[in-house]
Protein backbone atom coordinates (compact mmCIF):
# COMPACT_ATOMS: atom_id res chain seq x y z
CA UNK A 1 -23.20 42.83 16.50
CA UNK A 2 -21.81 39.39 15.84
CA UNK A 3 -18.49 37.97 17.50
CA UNK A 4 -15.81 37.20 14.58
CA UNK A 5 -12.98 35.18 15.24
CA UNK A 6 -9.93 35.53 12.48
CA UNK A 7 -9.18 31.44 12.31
CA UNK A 8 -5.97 32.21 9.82
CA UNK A 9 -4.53 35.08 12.26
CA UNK A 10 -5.51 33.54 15.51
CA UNK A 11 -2.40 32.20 17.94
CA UNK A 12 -4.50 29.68 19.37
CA UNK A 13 -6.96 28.45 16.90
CA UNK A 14 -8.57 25.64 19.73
CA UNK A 15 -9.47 29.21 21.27
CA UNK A 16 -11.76 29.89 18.07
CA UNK A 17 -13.21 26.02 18.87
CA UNK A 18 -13.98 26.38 22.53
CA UNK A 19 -15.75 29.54 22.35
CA UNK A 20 -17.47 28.44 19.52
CA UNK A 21 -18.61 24.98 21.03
CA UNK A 22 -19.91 27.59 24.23
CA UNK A 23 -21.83 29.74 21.85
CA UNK A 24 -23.88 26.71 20.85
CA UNK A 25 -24.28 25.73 24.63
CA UNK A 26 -25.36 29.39 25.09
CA UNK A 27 -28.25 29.06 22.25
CA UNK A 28 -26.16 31.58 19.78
CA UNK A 29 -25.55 30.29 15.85
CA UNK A 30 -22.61 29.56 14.72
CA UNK A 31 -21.08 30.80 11.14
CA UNK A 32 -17.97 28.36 9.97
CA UNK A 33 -16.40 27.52 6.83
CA UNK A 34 -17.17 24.41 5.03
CA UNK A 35 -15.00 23.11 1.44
CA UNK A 36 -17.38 24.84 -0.69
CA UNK A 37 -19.38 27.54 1.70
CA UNK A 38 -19.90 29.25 5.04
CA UNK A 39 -22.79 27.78 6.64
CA UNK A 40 -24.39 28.50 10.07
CA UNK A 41 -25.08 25.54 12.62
CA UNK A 42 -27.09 25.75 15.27
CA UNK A 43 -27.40 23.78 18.85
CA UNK A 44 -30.72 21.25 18.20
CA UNK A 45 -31.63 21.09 21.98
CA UNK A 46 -31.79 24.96 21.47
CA UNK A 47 -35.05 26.07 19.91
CA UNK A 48 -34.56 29.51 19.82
CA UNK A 49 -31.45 28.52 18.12
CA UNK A 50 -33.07 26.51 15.82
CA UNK A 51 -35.37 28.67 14.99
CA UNK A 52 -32.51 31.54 14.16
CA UNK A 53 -31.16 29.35 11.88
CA UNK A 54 -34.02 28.61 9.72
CA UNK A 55 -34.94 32.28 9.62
CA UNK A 56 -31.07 33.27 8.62
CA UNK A 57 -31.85 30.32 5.72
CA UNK A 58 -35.28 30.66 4.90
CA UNK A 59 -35.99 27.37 5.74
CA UNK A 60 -40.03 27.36 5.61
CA UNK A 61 -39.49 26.07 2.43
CA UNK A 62 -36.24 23.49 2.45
CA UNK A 63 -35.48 21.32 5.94
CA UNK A 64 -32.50 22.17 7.68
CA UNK A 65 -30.29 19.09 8.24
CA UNK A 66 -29.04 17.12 11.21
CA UNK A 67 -24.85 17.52 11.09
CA UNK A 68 -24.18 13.79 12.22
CA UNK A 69 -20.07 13.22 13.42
CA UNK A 70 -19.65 10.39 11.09
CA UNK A 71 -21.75 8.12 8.76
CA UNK A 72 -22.25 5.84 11.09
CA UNK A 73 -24.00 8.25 13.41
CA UNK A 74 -26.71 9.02 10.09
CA UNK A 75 -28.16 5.51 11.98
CA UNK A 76 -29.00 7.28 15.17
CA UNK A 77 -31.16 9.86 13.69
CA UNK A 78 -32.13 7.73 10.50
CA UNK A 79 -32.00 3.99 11.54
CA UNK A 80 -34.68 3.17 8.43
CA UNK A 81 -31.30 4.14 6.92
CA UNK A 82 -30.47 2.36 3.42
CA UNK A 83 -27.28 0.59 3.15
CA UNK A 84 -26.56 1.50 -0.11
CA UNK A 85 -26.91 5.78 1.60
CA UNK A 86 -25.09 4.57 4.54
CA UNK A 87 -22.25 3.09 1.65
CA UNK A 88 -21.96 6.85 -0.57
CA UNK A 89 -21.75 8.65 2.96
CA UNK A 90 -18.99 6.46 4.04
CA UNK A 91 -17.29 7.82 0.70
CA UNK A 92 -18.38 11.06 0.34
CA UNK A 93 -17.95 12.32 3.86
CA UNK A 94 -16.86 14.74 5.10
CA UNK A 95 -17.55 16.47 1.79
CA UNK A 96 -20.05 18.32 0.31
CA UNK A 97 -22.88 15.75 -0.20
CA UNK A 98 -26.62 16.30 1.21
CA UNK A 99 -28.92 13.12 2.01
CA UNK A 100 -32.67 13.67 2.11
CA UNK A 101 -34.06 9.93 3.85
CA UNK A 102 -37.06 8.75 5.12
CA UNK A 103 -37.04 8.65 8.95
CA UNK A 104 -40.62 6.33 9.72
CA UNK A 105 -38.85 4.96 13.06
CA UNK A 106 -40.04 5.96 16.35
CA UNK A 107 -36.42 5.16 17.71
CA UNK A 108 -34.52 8.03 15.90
CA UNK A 109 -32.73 10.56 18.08
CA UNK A 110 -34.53 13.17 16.21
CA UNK A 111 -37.81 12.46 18.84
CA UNK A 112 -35.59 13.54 21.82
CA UNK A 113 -36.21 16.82 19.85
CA UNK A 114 -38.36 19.29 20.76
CA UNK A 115 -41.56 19.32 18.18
CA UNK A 116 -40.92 22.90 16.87
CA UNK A 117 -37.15 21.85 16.09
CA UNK A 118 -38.57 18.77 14.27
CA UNK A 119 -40.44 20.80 12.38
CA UNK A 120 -37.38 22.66 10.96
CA UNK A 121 -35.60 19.26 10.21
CA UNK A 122 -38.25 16.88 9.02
CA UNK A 123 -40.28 17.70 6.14
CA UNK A 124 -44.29 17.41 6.00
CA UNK A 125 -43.58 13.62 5.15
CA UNK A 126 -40.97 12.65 7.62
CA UNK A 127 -38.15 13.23 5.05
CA UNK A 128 -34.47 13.96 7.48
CA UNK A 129 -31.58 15.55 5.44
CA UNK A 130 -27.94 14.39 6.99
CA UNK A 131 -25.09 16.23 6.11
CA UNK A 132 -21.14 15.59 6.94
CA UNK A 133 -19.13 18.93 5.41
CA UNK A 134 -15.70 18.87 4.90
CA UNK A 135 -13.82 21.15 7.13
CA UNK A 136 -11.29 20.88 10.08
CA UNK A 137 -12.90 23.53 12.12
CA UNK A 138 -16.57 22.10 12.06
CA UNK A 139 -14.70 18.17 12.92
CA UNK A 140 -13.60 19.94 16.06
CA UNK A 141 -16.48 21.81 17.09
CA UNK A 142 -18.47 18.53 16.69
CA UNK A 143 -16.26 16.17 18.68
CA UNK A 144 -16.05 18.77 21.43
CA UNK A 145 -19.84 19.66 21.61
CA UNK A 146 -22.00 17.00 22.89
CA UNK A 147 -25.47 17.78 21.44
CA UNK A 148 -26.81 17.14 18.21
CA UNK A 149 -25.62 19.83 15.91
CA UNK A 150 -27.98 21.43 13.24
CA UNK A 151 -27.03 23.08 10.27
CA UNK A 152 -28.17 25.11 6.84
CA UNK A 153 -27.14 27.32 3.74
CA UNK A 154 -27.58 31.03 4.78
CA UNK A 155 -29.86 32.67 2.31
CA UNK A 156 -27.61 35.18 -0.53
CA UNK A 157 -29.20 36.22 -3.62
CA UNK A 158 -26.39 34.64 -5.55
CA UNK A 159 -25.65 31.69 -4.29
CA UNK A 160 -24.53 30.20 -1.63
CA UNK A 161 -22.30 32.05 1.21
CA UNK A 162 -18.11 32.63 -0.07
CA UNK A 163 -17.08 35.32 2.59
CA UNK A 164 -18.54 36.67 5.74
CA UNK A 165 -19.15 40.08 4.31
CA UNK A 166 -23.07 41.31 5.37
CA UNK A 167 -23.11 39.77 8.71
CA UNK A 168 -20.84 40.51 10.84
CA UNK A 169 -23.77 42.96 12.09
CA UNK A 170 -26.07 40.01 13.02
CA UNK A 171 -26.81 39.93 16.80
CA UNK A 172 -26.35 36.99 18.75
CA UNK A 173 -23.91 35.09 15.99
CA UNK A 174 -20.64 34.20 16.27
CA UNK A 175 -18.42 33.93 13.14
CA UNK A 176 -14.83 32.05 12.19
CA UNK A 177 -13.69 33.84 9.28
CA UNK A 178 -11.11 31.87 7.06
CA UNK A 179 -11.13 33.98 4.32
CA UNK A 180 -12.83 33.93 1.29
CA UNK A 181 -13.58 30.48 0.11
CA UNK A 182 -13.10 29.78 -3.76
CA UNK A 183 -16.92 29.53 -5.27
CA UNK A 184 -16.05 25.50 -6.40
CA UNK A 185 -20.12 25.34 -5.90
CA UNK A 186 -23.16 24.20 -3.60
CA UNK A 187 -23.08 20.80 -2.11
CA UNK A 188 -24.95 18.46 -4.29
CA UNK A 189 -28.56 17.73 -2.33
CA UNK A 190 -29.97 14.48 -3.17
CA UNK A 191 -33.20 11.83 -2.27
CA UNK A 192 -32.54 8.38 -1.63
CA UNK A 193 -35.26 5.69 -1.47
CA UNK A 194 -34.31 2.25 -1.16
CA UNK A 195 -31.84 1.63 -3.57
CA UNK A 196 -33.14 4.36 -6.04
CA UNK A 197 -31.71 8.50 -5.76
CA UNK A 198 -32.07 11.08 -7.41
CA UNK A 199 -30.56 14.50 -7.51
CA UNK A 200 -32.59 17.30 -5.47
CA UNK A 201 -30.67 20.61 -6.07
CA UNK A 202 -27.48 20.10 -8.27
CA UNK A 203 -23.64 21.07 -7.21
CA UNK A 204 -20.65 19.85 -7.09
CA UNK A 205 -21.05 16.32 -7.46
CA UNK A 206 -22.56 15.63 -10.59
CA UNK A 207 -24.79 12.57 -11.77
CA UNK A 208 -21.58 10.95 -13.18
CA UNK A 209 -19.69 11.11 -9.88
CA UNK A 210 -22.52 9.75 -7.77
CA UNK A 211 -22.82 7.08 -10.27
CA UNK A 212 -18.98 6.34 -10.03
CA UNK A 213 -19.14 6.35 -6.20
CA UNK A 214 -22.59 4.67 -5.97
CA UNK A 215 -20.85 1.04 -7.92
CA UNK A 216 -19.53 -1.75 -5.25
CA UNK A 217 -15.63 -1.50 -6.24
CA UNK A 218 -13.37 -4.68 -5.57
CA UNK A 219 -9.73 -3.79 -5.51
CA UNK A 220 -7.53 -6.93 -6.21
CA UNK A 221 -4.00 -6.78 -4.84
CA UNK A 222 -0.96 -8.48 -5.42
CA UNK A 223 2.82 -7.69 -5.35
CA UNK A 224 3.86 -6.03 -8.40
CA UNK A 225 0.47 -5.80 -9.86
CA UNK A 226 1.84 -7.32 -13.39
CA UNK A 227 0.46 -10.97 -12.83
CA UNK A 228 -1.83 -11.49 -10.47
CA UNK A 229 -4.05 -8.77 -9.52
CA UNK A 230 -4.27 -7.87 -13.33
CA UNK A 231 -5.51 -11.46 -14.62
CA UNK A 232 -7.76 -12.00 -11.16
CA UNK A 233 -9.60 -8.32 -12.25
CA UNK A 234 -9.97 -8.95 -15.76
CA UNK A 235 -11.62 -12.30 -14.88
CA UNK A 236 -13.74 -10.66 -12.38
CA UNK A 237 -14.65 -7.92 -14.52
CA UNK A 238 -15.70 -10.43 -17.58
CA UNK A 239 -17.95 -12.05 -14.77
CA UNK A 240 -19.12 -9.13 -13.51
CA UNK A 241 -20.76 -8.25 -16.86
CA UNK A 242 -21.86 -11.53 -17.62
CA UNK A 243 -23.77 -11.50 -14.31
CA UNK A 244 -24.99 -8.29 -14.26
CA UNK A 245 -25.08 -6.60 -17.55
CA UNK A 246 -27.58 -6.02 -19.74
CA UNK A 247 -30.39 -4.63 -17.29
CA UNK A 248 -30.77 -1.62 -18.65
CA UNK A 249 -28.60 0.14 -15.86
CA UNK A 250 -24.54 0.40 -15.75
CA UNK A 251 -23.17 -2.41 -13.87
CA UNK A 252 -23.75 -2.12 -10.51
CA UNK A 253 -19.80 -4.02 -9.39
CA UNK A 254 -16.08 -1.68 -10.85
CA UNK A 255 -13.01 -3.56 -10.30
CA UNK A 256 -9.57 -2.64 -10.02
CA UNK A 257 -5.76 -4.14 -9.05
CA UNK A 258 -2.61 -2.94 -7.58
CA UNK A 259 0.55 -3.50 -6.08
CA UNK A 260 1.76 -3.68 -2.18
CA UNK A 261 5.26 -2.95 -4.24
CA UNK A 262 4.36 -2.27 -7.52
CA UNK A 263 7.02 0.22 -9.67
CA UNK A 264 3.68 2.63 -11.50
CA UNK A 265 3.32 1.99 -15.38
CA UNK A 266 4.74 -1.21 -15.75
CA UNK A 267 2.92 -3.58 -17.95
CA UNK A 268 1.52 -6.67 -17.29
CA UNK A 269 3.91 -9.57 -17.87
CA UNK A 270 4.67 -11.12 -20.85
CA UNK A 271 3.17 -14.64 -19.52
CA UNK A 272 0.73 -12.70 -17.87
CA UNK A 273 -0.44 -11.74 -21.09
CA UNK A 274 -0.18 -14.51 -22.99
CA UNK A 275 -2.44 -16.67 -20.28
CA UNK A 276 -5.78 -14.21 -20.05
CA UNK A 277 -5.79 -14.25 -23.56
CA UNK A 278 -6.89 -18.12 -23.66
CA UNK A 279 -10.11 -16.28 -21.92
CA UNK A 280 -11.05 -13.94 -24.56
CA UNK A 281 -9.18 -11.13 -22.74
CA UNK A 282 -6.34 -8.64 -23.02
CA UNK A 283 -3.93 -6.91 -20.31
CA UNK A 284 -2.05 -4.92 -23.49
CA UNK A 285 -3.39 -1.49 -22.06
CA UNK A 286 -2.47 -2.42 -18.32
CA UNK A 287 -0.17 -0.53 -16.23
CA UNK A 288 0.51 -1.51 -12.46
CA UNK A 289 -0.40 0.56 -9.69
CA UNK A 290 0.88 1.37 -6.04
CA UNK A 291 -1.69 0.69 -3.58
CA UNK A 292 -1.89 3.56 -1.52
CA UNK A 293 -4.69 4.86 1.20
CA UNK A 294 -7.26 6.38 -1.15
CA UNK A 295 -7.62 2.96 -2.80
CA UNK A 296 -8.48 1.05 0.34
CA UNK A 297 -10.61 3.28 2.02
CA UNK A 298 -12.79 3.79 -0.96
CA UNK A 299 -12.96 -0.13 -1.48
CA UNK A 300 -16.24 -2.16 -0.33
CA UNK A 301 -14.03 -5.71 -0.70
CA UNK A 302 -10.30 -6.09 -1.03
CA UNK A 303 -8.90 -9.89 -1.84
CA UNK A 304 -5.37 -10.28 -2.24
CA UNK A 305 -3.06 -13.35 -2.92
CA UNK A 306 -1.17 -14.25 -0.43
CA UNK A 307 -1.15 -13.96 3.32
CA UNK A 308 2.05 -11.66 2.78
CA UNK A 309 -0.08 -9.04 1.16
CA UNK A 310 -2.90 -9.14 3.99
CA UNK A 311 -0.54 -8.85 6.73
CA UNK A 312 0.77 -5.27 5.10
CA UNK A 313 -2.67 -3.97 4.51
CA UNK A 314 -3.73 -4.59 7.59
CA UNK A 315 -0.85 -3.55 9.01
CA UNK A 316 -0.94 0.01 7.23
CA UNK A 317 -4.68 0.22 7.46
CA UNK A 318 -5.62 -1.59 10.50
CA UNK A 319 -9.22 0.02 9.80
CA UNK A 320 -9.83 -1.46 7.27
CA UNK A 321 -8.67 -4.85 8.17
CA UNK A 322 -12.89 -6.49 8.39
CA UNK A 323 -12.71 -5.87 4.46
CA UNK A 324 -9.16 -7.50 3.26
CA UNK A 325 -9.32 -11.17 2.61
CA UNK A 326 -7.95 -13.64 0.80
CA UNK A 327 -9.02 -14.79 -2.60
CA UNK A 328 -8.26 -18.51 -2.14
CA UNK A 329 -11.71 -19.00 0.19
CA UNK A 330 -10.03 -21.93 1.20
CA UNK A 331 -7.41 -20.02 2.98
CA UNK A 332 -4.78 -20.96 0.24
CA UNK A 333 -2.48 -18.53 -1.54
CA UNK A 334 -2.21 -17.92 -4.72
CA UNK A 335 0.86 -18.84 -6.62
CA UNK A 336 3.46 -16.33 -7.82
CA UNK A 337 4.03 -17.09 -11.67
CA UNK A 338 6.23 -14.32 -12.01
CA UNK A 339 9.17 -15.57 -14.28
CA UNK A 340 8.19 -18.92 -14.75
CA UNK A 341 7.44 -20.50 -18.34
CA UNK A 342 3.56 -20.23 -19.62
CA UNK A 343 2.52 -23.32 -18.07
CA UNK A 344 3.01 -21.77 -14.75
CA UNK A 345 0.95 -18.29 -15.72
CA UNK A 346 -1.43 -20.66 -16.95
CA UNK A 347 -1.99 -22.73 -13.87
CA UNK A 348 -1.61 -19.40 -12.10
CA UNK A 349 -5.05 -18.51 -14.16
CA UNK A 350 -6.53 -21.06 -13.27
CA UNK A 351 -6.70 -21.16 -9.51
CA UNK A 352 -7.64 -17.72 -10.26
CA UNK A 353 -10.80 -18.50 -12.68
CA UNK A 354 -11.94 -20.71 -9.70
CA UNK A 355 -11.44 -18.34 -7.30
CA UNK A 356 -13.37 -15.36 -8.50
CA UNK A 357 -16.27 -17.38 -10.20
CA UNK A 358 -17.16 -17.65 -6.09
CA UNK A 359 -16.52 -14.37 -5.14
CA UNK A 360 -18.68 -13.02 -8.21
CA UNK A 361 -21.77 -15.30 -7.03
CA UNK A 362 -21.75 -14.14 -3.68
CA UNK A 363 -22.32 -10.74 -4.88
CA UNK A 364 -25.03 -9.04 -3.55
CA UNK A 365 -25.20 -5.22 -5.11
CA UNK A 366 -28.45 -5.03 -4.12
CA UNK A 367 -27.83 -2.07 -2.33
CA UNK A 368 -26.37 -0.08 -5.09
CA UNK A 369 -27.76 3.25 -5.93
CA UNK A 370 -29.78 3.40 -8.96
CA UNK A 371 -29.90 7.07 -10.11
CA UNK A 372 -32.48 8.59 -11.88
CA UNK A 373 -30.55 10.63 -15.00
């Protein structure tokens, strides 16, 4: 009969972890909740384990997948890894987003595995799925244990697992029950070659999202985000489709602005206005922005005006600090035309025309994810 831990009614909760990160020592599989699902996880230096696992979800057919602590751990086991996979995992993850990759490198962690466990986590072609779900418990079972940590869908006629109902009579399993976990879906499973993907089993995230998430996205930032950062992204979005449009595909680059002190739904400034429109644009529909945490860590590149602005990002966000620069290459600021007369929102333009023609040609979206619809 399995062991089940009640994680909502427990008084010590990091009880629930520890005995759960010595049941995977011990060669027992693990049940936990994930965002969308219960899954069971396994310990990979355990074949017996292993081999539990695929039989509680029928793996013979579908590869169970390597539970890596971050992205940047995918490299370990996957180091043929693409950098436009290793880019939507550093989005996505934790969440509910499954990677099949080809793994043709003799240096992958995966070969310190024994050959029966590589044979439930490899396909007949070396394919490796690499999975990072979304849930506090499993984030502190896998910075606690120190093996590599396998994990799969148990097998229920319709659909994936909600509750722990049906096997709590399993031998040698230990459960943490949460509850019953609103049926939002299955984790989307999809194949990425290169820069190409395409979607294996559908769920949550649909075509549109990976499409969305898949695009290099530039945030421009200024101070009220109703001069600056509104005119630098319309310019960088008009040379964004000049450059890459028209290939058939959606453009590869998104762009967006805000404010390190912006008051939300403001519009653009009247001079503002008046100065993109000398370049064919229009900031009519604009309305600033706060920047806020979401917006930088999804960002690939973040230029601001001034050194002012940098110094608060990097400052709030010290993480992402190797992505904030300035737009001036030269190491220059960007004037503030805020209030002045139209010569000076002009001028303001300018500098700023200059400035992102040389960002724009040092793009290189190579790595962006080309999905098949």
């Amino acid at each position: 009969m399995a062991t089940v831990l009640d994680w909502r009614g427990s008084d010590d909760p990091s009880d629930c972890v520890h005995q759960a990160v010595e049941a995977l020592t011990q060669g027992r599989l693990v049940l936990v909740p994930t965002e969308t699902c219960y899954i069971g996880i396994a310990s990979g230096l355990r074949e017996s384990a292993v081999q539990g696992l695929g039989q509680l979800c029928g793996s013979d057919q579908v590869p169970l997948c390597i539970l890596p602590r971050s992205p940047e751990e995918s490299s370990d086991f996957v180091p043929s890894l693409s950098p436009g996979a290793l880019r939507l995992a550093q989005k996505i993850w934790p969440g509910p987003l499954v990677i099949q990759h080809a793994n043709g490198s003799m240096a992958s962690t995966i070969h310190c595995l024994s050959s029966q466990t590589r044979s439930y986590v490899e396909t007949a072609d070396r394919q490796v799925r690499l999975w990072q779900p979304g849930n506090e418990i499993l984030g502190y079972i896998s910075r606690l244990f120190s093996g590599p940590i396998v994990g799969g869908l148990p097998m229920r006629s319709k659909g994936v697992l909600t509750d722990v109902a049906g096997l709590t009579q399993a031998e040698n399993m230990l459960i943490i029950d949460s509850g019953s976990i609103d049926g939002i879906g299955a984790p989307t499973f999809v194949s990425i070659d290169g820069n190409r993907g395409r979607i294996l089993d559908p769920g949550v995230l649909v075509l549109e999202q990976l499409q969305a998430l898949s695009q290099l996205l530039i945030l421009l930032v200024c101070t009220g985000n109703t001069c600056r950062s509104p005119m630098a992204a319309a310019l960088m979005r008009k040379k964004i489709a000049e450059r890459f449009g028209g290939q058939g595909d959606s453009v590869p680059v998104s762009v967006a602005s805000a404010g390190i002190s912006a008051s939300p739904g403001d519009p653009a400034s009247v001079g503002a206005r008046n100065a993109i429109r000398s370049y064919g644009m229009s900031l009519d529909r604009h309305q600033s922005t706060q920047i806020h945490s979401y917006m930088v860590e999804q960002a690939d590149l973040v230029l601001v005006m001034g050194h002012r602005h940098r110094n608060v990002l990097c400052s709030q966000w010290p993480e992402y600090s190797d992505k904030i620069f300035l737009l001036a290459g030269d190491d220059s600021e960007i004037s503030d035309p805020f209030g002045g007369p139209n010569e000076v929102y002009q001028h303001c333009a300018k500098q700023l025309d200059r400035h992102t023609s040389s960002w724009v040609e040092r793009l290189d979206p190579s790595s962006v994810i080309r999905w098949e619809s």
